[in-house]
Protein backbone atom coordinates (compact mmCIF):
# COMPACT_ATOMS: atom_id res chain seq x y z
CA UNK A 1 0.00 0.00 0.00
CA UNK A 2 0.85 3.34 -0.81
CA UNK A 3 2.71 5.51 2.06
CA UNK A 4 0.39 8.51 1.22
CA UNK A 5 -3.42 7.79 0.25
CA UNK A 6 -4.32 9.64 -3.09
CA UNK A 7 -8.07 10.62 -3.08
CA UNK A 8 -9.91 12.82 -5.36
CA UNK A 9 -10.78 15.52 -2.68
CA UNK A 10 -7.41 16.79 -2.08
CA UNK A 11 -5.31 20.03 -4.40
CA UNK A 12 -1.52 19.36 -4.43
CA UNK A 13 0.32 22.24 -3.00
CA UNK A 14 0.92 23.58 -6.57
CA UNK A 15 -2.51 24.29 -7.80
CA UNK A 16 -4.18 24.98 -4.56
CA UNK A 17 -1.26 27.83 -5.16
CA UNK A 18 -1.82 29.10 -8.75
CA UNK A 19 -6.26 28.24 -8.29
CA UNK A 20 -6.42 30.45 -4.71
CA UNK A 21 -4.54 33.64 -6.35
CA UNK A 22 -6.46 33.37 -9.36
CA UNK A 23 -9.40 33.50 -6.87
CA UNK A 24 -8.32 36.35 -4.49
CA UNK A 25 -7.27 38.11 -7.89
CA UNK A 26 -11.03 37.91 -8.84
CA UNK A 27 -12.20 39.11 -5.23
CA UNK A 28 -10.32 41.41 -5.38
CA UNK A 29 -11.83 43.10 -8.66
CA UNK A 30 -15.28 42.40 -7.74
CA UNK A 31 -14.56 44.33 -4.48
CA UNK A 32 -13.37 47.33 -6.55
CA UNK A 33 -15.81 47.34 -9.34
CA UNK A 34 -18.86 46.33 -7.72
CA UNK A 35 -20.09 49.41 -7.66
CA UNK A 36 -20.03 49.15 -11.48
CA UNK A 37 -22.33 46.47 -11.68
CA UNK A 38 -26.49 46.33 -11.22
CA UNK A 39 -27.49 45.70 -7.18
CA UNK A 40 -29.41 42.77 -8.85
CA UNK A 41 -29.97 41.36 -12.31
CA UNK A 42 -33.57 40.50 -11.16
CA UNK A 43 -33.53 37.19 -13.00
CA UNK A 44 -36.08 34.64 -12.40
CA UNK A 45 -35.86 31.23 -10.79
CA UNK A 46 -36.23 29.61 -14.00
CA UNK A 47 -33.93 31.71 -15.35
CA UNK A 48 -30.95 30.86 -12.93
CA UNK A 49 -31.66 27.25 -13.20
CA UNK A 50 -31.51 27.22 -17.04
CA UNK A 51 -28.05 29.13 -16.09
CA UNK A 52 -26.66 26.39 -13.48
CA UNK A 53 -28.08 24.00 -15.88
CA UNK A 54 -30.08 21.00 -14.90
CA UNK A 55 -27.68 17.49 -14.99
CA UNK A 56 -27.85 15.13 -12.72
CA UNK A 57 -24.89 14.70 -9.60
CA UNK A 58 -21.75 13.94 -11.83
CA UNK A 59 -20.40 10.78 -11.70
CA UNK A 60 -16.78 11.36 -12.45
CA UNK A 61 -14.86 14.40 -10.94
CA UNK A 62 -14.20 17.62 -12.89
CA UNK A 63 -11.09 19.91 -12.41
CA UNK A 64 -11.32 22.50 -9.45
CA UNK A 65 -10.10 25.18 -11.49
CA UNK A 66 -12.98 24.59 -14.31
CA UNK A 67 -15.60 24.15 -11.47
CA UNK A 68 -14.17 27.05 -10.02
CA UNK A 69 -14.00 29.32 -12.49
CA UNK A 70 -17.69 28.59 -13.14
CA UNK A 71 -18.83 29.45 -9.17
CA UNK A 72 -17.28 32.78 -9.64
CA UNK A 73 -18.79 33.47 -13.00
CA UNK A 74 -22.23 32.61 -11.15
CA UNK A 75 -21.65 34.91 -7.62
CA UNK A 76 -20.38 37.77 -9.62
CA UNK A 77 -22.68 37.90 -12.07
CA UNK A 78 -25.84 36.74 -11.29
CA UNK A 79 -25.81 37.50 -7.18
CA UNK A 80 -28.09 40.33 -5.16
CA UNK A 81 -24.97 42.48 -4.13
CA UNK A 82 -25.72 43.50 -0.86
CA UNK A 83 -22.34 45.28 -0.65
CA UNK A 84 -22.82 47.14 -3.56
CA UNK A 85 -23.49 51.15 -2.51
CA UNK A 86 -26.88 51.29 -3.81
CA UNK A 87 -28.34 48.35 -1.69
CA UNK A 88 -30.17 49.75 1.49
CA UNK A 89 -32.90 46.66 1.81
CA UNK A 90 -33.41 44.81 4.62
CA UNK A 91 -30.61 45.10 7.07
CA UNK A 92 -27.58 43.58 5.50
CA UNK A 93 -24.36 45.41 5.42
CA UNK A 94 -21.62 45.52 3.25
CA UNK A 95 -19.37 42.92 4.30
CA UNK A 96 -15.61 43.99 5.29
CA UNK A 97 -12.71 42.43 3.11
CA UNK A 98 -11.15 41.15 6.03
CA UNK A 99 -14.05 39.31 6.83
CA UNK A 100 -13.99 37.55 4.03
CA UNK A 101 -10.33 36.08 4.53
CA UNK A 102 -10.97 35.56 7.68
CA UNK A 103 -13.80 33.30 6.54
CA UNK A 104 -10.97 31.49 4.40
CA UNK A 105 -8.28 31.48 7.22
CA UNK A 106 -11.23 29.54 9.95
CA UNK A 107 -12.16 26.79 7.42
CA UNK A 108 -8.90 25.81 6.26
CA UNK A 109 -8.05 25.02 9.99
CA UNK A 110 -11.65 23.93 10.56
CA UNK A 111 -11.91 24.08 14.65
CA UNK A 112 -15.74 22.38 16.33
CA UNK A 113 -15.81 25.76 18.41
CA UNK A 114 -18.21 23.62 20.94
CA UNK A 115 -15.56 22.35 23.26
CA UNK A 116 -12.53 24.05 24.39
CA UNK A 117 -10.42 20.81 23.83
CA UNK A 118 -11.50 20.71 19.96
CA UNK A 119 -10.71 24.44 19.62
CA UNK A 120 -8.39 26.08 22.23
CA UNK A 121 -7.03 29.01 20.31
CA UNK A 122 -10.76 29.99 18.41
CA UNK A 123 -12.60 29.06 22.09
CA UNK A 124 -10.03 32.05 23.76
CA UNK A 125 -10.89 34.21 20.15
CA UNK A 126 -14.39 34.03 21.07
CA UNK A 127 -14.18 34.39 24.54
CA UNK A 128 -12.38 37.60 23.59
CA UNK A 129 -15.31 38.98 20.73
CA UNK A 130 -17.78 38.35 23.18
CA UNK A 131 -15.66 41.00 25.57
CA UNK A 132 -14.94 43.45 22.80
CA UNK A 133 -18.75 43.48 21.57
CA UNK A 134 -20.02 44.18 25.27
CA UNK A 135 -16.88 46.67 25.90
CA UNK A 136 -17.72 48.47 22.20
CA UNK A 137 -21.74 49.01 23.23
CA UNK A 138 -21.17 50.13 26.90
CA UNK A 139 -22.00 47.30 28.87
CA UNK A 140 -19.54 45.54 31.21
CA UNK A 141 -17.49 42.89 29.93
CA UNK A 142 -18.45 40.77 32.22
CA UNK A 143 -21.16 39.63 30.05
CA UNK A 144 -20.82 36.29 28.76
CA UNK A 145 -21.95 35.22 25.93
CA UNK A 146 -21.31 33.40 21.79
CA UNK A 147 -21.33 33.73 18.46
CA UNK A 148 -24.41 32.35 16.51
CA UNK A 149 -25.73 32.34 13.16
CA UNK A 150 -27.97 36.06 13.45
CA UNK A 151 -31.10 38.00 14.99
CA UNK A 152 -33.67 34.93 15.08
CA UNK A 153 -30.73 32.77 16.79
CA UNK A 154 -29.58 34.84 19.46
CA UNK A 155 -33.06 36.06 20.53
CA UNK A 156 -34.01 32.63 20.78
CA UNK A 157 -30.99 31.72 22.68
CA UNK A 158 -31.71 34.49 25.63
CA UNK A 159 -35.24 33.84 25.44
CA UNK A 160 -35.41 30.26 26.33
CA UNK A 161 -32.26 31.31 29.14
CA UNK A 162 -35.01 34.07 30.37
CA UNK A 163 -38.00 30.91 30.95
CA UNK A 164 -35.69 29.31 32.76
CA UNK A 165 -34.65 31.78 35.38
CA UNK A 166 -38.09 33.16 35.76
CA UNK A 167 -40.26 30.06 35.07
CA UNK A 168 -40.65 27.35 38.13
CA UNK A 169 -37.69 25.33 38.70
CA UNK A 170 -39.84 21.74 37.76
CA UNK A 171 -39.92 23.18 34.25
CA UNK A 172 -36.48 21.44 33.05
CA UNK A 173 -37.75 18.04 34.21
CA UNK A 174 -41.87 18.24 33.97
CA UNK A 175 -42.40 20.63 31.35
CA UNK A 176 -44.78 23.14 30.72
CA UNK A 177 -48.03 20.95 31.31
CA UNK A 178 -46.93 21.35 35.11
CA UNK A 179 -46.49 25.65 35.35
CA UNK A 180 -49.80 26.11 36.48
CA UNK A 181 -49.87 30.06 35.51
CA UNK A 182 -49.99 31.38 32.17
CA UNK A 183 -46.28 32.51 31.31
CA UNK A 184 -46.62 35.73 29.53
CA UNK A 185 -44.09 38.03 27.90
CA UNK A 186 -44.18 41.53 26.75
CA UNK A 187 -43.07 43.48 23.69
CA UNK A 188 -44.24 46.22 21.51
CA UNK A 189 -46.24 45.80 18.59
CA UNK A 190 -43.15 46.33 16.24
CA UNK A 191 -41.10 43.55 17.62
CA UNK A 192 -39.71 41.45 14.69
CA UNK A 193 -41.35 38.22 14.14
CA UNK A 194 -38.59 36.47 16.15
CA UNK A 195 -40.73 36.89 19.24
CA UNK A 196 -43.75 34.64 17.71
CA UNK A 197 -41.35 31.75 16.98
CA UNK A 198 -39.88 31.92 20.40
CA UNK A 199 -43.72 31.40 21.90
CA UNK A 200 -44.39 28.58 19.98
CA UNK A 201 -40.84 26.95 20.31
CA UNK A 202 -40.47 27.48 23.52
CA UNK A 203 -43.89 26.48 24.86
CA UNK A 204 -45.75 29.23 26.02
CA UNK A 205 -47.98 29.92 22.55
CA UNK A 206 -48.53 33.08 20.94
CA UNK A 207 -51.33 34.06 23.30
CA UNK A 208 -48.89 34.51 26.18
CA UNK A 209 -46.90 37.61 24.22
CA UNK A 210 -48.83 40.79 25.14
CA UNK A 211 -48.00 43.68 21.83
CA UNK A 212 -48.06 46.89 23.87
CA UNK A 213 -49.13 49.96 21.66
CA UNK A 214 -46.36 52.31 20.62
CA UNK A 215 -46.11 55.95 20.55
CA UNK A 216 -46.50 58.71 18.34
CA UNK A 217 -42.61 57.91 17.87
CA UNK A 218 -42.78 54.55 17.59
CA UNK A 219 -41.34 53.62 21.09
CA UNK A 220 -43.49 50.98 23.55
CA UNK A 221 -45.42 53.01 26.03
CA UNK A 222 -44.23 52.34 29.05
CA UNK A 223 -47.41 52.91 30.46
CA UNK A 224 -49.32 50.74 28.85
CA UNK A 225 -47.04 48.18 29.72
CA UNK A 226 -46.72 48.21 33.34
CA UNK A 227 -50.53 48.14 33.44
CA UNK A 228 -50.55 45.06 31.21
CA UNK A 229 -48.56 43.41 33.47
CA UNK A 230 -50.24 44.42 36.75
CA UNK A 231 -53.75 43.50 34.76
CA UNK A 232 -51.94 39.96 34.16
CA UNK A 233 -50.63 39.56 37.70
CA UNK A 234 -54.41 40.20 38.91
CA UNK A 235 -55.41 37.83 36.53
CA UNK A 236 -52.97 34.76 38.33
CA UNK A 237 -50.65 35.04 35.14
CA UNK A 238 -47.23 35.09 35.86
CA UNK A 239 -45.21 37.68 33.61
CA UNK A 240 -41.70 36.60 33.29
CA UNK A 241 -40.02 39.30 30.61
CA UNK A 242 -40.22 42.32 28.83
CA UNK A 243 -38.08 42.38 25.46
CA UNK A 244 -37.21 46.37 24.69
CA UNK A 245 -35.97 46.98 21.19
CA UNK A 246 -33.01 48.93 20.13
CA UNK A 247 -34.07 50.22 16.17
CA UNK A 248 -36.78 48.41 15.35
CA UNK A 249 -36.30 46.82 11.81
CA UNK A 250 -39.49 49.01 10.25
CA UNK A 251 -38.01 52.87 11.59
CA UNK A 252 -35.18 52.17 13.61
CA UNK A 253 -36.88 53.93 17.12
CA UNK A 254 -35.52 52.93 20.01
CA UNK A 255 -37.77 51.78 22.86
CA UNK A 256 -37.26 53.80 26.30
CA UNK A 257 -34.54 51.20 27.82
CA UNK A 258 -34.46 53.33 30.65
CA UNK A 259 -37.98 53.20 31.90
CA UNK A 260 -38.13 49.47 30.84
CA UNK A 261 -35.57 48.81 33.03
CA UNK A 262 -37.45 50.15 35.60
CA UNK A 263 -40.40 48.29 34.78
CA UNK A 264 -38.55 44.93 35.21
CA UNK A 265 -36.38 45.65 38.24
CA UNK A 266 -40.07 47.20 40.04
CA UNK A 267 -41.71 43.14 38.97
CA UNK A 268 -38.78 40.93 39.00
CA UNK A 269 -38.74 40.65 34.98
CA UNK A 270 -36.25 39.82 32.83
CA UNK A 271 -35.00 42.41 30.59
CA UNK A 272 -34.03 41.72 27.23
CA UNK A 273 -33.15 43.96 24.13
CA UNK A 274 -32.95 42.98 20.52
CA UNK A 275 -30.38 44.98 19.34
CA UNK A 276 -29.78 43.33 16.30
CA UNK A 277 -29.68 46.16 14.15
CA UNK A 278 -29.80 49.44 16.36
CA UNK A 279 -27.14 48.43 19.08
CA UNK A 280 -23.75 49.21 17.98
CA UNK A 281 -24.93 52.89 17.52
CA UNK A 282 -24.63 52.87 21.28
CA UNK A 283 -20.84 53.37 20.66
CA UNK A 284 -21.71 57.21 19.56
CA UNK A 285 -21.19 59.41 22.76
CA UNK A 286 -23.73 61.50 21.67
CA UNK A 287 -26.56 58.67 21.38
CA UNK A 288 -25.53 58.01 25.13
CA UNK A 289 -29.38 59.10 26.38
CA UNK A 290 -31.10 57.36 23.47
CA UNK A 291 -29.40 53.59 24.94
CA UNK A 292 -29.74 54.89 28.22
CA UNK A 293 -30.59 51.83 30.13
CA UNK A 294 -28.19 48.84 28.38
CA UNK A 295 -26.49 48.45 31.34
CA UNK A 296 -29.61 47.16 33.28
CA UNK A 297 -30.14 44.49 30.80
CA UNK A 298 -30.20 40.84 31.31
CA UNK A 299 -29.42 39.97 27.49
CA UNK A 300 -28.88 41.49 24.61
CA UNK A 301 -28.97 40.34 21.04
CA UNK A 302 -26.83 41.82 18.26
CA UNK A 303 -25.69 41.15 15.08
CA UNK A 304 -22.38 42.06 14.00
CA UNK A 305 -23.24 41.05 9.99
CA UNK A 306 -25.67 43.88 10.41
CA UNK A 307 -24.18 47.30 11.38
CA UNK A 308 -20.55 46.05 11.96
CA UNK A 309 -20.41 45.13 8.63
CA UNK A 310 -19.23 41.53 9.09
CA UNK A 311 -20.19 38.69 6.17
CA UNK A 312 -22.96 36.59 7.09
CA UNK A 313 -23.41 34.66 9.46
CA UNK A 314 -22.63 36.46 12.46
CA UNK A 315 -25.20 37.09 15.51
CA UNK A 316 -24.59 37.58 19.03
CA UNK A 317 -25.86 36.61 22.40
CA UNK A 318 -24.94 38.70 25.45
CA UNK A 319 -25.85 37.59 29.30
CA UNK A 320 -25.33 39.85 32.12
CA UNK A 321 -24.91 36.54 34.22
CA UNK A 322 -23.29 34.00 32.14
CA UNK A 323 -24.49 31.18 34.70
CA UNK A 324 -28.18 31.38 33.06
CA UNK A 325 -27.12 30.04 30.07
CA UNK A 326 -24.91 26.96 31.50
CA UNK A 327 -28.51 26.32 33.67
CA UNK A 328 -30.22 26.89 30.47
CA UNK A 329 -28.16 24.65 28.27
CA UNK A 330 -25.40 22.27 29.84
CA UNK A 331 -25.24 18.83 29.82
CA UNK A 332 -22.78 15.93 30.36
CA UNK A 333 -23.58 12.73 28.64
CA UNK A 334 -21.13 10.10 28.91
CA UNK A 335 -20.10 9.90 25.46
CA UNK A 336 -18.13 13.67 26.30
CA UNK A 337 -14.51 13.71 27.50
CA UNK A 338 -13.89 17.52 27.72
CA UNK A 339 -11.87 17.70 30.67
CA UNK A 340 -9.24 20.36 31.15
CA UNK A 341 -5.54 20.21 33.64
CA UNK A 342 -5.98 23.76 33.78
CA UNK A 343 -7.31 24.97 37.57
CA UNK A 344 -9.28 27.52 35.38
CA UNK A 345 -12.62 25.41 34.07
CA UNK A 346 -12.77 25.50 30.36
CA UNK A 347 -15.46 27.44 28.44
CA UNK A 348 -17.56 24.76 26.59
CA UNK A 349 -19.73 26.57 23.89
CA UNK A 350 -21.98 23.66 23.82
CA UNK A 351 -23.06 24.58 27.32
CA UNK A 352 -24.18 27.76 26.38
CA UNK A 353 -26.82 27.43 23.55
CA UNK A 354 -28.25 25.18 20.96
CA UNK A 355 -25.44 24.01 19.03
CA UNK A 356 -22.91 21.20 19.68
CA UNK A 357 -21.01 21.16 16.55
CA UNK A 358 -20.10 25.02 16.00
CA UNK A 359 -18.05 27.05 13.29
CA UNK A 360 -15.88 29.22 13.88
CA UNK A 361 -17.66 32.45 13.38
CA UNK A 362 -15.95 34.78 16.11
CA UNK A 363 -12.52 34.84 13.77
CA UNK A 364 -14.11 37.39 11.42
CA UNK A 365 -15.43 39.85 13.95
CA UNK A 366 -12.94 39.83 15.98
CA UNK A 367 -10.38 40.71 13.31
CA UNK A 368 -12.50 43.39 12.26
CA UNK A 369 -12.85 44.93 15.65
CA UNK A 370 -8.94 45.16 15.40
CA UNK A 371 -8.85 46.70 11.69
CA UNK A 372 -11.46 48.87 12.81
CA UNK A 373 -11.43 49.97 16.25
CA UNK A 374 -13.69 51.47 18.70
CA UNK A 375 -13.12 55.07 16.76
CA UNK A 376 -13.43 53.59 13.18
CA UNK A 377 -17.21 52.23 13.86
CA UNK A 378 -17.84 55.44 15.54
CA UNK A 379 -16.63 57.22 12.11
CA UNK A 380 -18.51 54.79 9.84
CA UNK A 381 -21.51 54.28 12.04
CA UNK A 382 -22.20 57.99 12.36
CA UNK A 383 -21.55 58.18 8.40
CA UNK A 384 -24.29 56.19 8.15
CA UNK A 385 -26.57 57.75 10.49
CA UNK A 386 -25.44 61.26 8.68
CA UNK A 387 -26.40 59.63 4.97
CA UNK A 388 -29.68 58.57 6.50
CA UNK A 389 -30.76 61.69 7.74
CA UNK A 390 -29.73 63.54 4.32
CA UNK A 391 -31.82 61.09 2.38
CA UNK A 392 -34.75 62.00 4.69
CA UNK A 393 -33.91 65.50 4.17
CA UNK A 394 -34.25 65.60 0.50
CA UNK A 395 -37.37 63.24 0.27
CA UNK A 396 -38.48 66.03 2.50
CA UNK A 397 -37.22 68.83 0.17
CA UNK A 398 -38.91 67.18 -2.99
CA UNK A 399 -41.99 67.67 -4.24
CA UNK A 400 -42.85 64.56 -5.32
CA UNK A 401 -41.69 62.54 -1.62
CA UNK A 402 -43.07 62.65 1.13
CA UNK A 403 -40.71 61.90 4.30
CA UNK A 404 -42.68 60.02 7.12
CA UNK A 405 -39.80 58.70 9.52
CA UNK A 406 -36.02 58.84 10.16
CA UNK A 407 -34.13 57.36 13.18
CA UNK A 408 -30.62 56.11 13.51
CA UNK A 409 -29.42 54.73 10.14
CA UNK A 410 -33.41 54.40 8.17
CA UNK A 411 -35.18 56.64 6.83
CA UNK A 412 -39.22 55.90 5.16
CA UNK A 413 -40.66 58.50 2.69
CA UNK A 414 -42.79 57.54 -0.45
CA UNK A 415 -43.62 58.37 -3.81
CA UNK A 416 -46.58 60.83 -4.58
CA UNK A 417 -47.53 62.19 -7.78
CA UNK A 418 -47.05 65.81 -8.41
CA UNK A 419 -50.18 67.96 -7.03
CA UNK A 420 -51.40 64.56 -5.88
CA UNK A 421 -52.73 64.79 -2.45
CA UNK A 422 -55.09 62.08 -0.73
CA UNK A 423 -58.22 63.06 -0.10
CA UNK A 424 -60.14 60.27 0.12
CA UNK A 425 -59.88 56.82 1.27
CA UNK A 426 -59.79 55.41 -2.32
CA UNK A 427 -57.34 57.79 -2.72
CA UNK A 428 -54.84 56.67 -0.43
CA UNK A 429 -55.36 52.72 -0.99
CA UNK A 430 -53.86 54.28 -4.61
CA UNK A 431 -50.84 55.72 -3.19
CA UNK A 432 -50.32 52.34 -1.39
CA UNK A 433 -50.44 50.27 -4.45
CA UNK A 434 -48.42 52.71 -6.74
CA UNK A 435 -45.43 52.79 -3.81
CA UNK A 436 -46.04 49.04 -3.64
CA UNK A 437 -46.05 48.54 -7.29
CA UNK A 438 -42.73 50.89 -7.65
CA UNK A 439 -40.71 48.98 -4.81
CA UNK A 440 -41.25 45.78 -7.01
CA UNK A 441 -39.73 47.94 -9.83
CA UNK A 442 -36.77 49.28 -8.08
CA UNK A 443 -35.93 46.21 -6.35
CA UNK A 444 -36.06 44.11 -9.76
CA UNK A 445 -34.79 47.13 -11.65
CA UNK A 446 -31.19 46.61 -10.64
CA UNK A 447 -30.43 50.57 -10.13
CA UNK A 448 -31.17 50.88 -6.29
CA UNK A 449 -32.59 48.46 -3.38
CA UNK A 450 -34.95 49.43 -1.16
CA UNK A 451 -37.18 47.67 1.24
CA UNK A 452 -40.68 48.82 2.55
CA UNK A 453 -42.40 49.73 5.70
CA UNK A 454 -46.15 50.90 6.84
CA UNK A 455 -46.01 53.53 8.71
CA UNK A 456 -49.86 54.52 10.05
CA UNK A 457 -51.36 52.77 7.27
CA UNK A 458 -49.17 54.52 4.59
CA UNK A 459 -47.03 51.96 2.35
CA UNK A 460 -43.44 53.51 2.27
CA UNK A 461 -40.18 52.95 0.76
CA UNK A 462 -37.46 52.12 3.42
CA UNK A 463 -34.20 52.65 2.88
CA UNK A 464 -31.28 51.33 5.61
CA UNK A 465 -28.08 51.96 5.81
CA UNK A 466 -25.40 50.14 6.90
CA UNK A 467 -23.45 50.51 3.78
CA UNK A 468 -19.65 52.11 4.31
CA UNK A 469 -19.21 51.68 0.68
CA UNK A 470 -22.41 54.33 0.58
CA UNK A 471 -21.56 58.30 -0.17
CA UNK A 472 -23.64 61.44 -0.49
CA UNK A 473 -22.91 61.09 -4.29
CA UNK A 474 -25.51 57.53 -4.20
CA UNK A 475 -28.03 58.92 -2.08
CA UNK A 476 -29.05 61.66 -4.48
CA UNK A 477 -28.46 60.02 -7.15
CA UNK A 478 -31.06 57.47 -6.02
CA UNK A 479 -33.43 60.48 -5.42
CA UNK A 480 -33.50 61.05 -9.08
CA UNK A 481 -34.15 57.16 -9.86
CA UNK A 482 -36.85 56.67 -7.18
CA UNK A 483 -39.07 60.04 -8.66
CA UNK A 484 -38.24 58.61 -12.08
CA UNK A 485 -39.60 55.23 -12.03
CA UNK A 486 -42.27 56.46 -9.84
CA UNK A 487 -43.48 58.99 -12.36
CA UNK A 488 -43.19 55.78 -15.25
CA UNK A 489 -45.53 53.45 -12.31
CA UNK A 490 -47.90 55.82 -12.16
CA UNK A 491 -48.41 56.57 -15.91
CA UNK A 492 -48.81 53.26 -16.23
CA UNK A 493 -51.67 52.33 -13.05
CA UNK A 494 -53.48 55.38 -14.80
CA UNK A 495 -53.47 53.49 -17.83
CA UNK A 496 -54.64 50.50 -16.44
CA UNK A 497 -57.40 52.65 -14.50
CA UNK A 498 -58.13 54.37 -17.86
């Protein structure tokens, strides 16, 4: 037998070489041309697969440099470019360069991140992130915390860590069929989705979240909370957290932390904030009384592939007191030898959410945080925030956009004919379908990407950025193309009315 086993999975030394510069070369082009290119080509399903082509699994090999040569042809040219400066949809940054190798640098060594022993170096790296993202939004760094895939993810992972603290201690063993009160939680109407997933996952249904109205502002009322939960305690439910958000994904208001805080310490709730989007603007002094409030929280989600611009995937737990997640999610089956010598205990990830087998997603953001620095993402992140309010400021400046909302890095406006006015509820449900009808457009259009929001009943165009490849120069330029195609839409709904 042969010393060395030849199989068809490995690259000699050679043309791993001359195929991974030929790659980076190609990276490296897209990165400074992409502003060149369409956001998206807005091709169909059917399209794309008549593209990839439809063969069956091959049954013999093909070279990697022919196979890889095709994948790039595909991302670069037939991709959404959520990087590109025009892109403002959703809440997807442009993802940093470094990130990127980083990426490359974590699989080639390829660590389980779920057990110190399997990953001593990228356990300590994470360790470390988890520090520098609590340190970076003002909260002590102390927290504890990991790394997981995004927003849904690390929501989920504090949530089920807050119903075990507050829920009764039989719950790990007898399940919910033996809490004998109604667990109920509390959020404000704009909460993302996240929150009805978490009631159904988790046990307590989607009758147990109480949606507390929100102010002319778009913040919970406080008010209306606390007498929620009083109304529930009188009722023999037993409220167990409140869930504050910082930049809500439809305007970006932040919820009054500081009065929520109150709220909880004054009933013995758990506080949590999804920050996901809004909470690395917390590293602005100046936004210091708009997060006012942080500190008091029990967890805190955030996504660093959202505003600190790392590639996907890349969400974020935080715990004020680590030992809620180890009660929350530790185990010690038989089958796991993860001992240390150290007289330190070693940090298990496994122990402290969902996943066993983990990636190593911590390498990216944590090299980023050193490319970056605490100054940098206050420089880029205000950039943004700046940007934002100057698109608001010319929608507002234009007389054919209307501006309805602007807070930290979003800003909704939307399309209305010139003279055009609502009047009448007929009226209205027209502007709604002609903004609806001209997001389809732009997003398909290739020229800009927007996303929407309803704001009071009005459809809008919603634009957030968290873009640093985004300058003034784009956002009025994208002015012009929004009033554009919106005058072409509604031409053409006339016509149809006609």
């Amino acid at each position: 037998m042969a010393t060395n086993r030849e199989t068809p999975i490995q690259i000699r030394k050679e043309e791993f070489k001359k195929i991974g510069y030929q790659l980076i070369d190609a990276v490296a082009d897209f990165f400074d041309t992409i502003e060149e290119k369409p956001v998206t080509t807005g091709e169909s399903p059917r399209q794309l697969q008549t593209i990839i082509g439809t063969q069956s699994i091959p049954e013999e090999g093909k070279s990697v440099e022919e196979i890889l040569t095709k994948a790039t042809d595909l991302l670069f040219n037939h991709s959404l470019f959520n990087g590109h400066p025009k892109f403002f949809g959703y809440i997807t940054s442009s993802p940093a360069p470094i990130g990127a190798l980083a990426d490359l640098l974590a699989a080639a060594v390829n660590p389980n991140v779920g057990a110190n022993s399997l990953s001593p170096i990228a356990t300590e790296i994470e360790k470390q992130t988890v520090k520098w993202l609590a340190e970076l939004i003002g909260v002590s760094p102390n927290y504890g915390g990991l790394l997981v895939s995004g927003g849904n993810m690390a929501n989920f992972t504090a949530f089920l860590a807050a119903r075990t603290a507050k829920a009764p201690k039989t719950i790990k063993e007898e399940g919910m069929a033996t809490v004998a009160q109604q667990l109920t939680v509390y959020c404000s109407k704009t909460t993302h989705t996240w929150i009805d997933k978490a009631a159904v996952l988790f046990g307590l249904g989607t009758n147990a979240i109480r949606w507390i109205p929100t102010d002319s502002q778009n913040k919970m009322d406080n008010n209306v909370l606390e007498q929620t939960i009083k109304a529930d305690l009188a009722n023999e439910c037993q409220p167990i957290m409140v869930i504050g958000t910082a930049g809500d994904v439809s305007t970006g208001a932040v919820d009054n932390l500081k009065g929520i805080a109150s709220i909880c310490q004054a009933y013995d709730l758990w506080f949590h904030i999804d920050g996901a989007y809004g909470i690395p603007a917390a590293v602005i002094p100046e936004l210091n009384d708009v997060f006012e409030g942080i500190q008091a929280a029990d967890s805190i989600a955030l996504d660093p592939h959202k505003w600190l611009y790392s590639p996907l995937e890349a969400g974020c737990t935080l715990v004020k007191n680590p030992n809620h997640l180890l009660e929350t999610y530790s185990s010690h089956p038989v089958y796991y030898n993860f001992s240390t010598t150290d007289e330190v205990p070693a940090l298990n990830y496994y122990e402290y959410g969902f996943q066993n087998s983990r990636g190593f997603r911590a390498l990216k953001v944590w090299l980023t945080l050193q490319q970056v620095g605490q100054r940098g993402y206050i420089k880029m992140i205000g950039e943004d925030i700046a940007l934002s309010k100057l698109l608001f400021d010319l929608a507002n400046k234009h007389s054919e956009l209307e501006a309805i909302t602007q807070n930290l890095s979003i800003a909704t406006f939307r399309y209305i004919p010139l003279d055009y006015r609502p009047a009448t509820e007929e009226e209205t449900d027209y502007l709604n379908r002609l903004n609806e009808s001209l997001l389809n457009e732009l997003q398909q259009g290739g020229q800009v990407f927007l996303s929407n929001a309803i704001v009071n009943g009005a459809y809008c165009l919603r634009a957030c950025i968290v873009n640093f490849r985004t300058s003034k120069k784009d956002i009025e330029e994208i002015i012009a193309i929004i009033v554009d195609e919106g005058r072409k839409k509604h031409n053409q709904l006339l016509t149809k009315i006609d």
